[in-house]
Structure formats: C-alpha cells, structure tokens
Protein backbone atom coordinates (compact mmCIF):
# COMPACT_ATOMS: atom_id res chain seq x y z
CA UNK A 1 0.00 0.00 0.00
CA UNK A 2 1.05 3.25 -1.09
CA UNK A 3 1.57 5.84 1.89
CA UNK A 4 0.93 9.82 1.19
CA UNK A 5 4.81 10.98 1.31
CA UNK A 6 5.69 8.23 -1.19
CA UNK A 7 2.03 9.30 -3.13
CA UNK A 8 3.30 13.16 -3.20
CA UNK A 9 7.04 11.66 -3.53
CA UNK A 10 6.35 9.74 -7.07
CA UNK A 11 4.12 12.89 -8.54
CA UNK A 12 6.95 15.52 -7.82
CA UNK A 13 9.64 12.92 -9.33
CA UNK A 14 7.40 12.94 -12.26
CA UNK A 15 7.09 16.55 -12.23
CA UNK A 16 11.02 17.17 -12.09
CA UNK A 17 11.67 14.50 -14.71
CA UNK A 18 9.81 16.18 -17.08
CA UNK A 19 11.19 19.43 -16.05
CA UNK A 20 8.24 21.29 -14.75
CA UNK A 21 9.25 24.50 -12.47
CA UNK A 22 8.17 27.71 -12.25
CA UNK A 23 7.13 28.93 -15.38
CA UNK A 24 6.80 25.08 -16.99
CA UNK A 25 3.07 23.81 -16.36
CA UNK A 26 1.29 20.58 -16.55
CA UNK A 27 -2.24 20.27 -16.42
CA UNK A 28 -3.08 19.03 -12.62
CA UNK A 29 -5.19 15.88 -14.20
CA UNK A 30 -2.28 14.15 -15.82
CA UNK A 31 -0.38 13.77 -12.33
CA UNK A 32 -2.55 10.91 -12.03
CA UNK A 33 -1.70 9.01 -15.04
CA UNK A 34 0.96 5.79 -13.66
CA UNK A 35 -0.61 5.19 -10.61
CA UNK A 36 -2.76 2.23 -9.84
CA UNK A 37 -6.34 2.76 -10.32
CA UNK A 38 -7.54 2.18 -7.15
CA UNK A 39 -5.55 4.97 -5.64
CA UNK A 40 -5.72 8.13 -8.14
CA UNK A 41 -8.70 9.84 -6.13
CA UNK A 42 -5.39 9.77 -3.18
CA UNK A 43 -2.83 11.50 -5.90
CA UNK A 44 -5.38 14.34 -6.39
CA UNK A 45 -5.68 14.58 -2.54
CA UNK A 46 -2.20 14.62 -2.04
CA UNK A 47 -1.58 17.40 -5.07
CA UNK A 48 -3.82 19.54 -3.12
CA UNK A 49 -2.08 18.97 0.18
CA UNK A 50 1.19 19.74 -1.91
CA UNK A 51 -0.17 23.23 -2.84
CA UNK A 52 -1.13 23.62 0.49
CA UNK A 53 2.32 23.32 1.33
CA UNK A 54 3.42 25.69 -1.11
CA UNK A 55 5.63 22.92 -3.25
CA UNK A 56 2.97 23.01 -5.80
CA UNK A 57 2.35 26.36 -7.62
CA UNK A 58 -1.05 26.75 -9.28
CA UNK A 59 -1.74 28.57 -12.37
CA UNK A 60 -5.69 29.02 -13.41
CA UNK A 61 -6.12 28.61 -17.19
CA UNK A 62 -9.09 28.73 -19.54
CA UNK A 63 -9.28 25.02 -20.16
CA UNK A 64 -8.20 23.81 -16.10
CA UNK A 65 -5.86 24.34 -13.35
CA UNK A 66 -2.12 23.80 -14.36
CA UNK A 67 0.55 23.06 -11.58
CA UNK A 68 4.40 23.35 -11.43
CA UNK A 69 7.26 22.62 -8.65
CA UNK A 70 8.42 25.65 -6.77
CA UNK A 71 12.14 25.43 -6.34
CA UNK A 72 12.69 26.92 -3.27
CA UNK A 73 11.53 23.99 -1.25
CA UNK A 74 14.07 21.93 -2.43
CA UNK A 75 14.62 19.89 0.97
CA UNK A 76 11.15 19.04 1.26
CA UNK A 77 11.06 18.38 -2.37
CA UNK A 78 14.03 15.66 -2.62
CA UNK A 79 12.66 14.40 1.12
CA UNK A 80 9.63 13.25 -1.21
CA UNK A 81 11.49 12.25 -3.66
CA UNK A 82 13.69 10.05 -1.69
CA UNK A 83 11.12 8.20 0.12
CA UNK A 84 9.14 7.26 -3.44
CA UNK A 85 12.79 6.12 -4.02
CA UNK A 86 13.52 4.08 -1.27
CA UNK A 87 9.95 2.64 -1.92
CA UNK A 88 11.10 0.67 -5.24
C-alpha cells in the first residue's frame, strides 16, 4: 500500500523529470496518469495537500488548473522524492 509521502514523492519525481518548475506547467489531471487505479482519487488529494504546502504552484487557465514545482523547497522536495525512491 502506497503511503501519502511516497504518493506526493512519485508525482513531484514525475514533475522534475519532465522538467516542470516555475514557469513550466502541466495540467493538474495528468499527475494521475501511472498510478494504480484504485488509488488516483489519493494522488489528487495529495496534489492539493502539496499546494497547500506551497511545493505546488497553481496557475488558473481557460481550459483547467495547471501546476508546477516551486524550487525553493528543495529539501522538502528531494525528502519526497527520496522516500518514493527508497519505496522501489
């Protein structure tokens, strides 16, 4: 079973992969895609609770919300990141 760090933990490793900060956006609905289906109602819980916490930057467009990774919490960030990582 999936826990929420290592939940928020694979969607910012994602997010970096691809290269999404600051001024790079992805459309909030695709952070879902690679999970297991029984748990992507969890990954758009855990994207708001990232927001919350200010990792997550939200940008309001015409056609949805977009999201990107703010940089300067880049301890928290890797923390995330390393317990996905430890996970596999």
């Amino acid at each position: 079973m999936w826990s929420d760090e290592e939940i928020k933990g694979k969607i910012l490793h994602k997010m970096t992969r691809m290269g999404k900060f600051h001024h790079s956006h992805t459309p909030i609905d695709n952070l879902q895609k690679g999970f297991p289906p029984e748990i992507r109602g969890r990954v758009k819980y855990m994207a708001k609770e990232l927001k919350k916490e200010g990792i997550l930057l939200s940008k309001p467009t015409s056609y949805g919300e977009e999201v990107s990774i703010n940089s300067s919490h880049r301890e928290k960030i890797m923390y995330y990141i390393n317990t996905f990582l430890m996970m596999e």
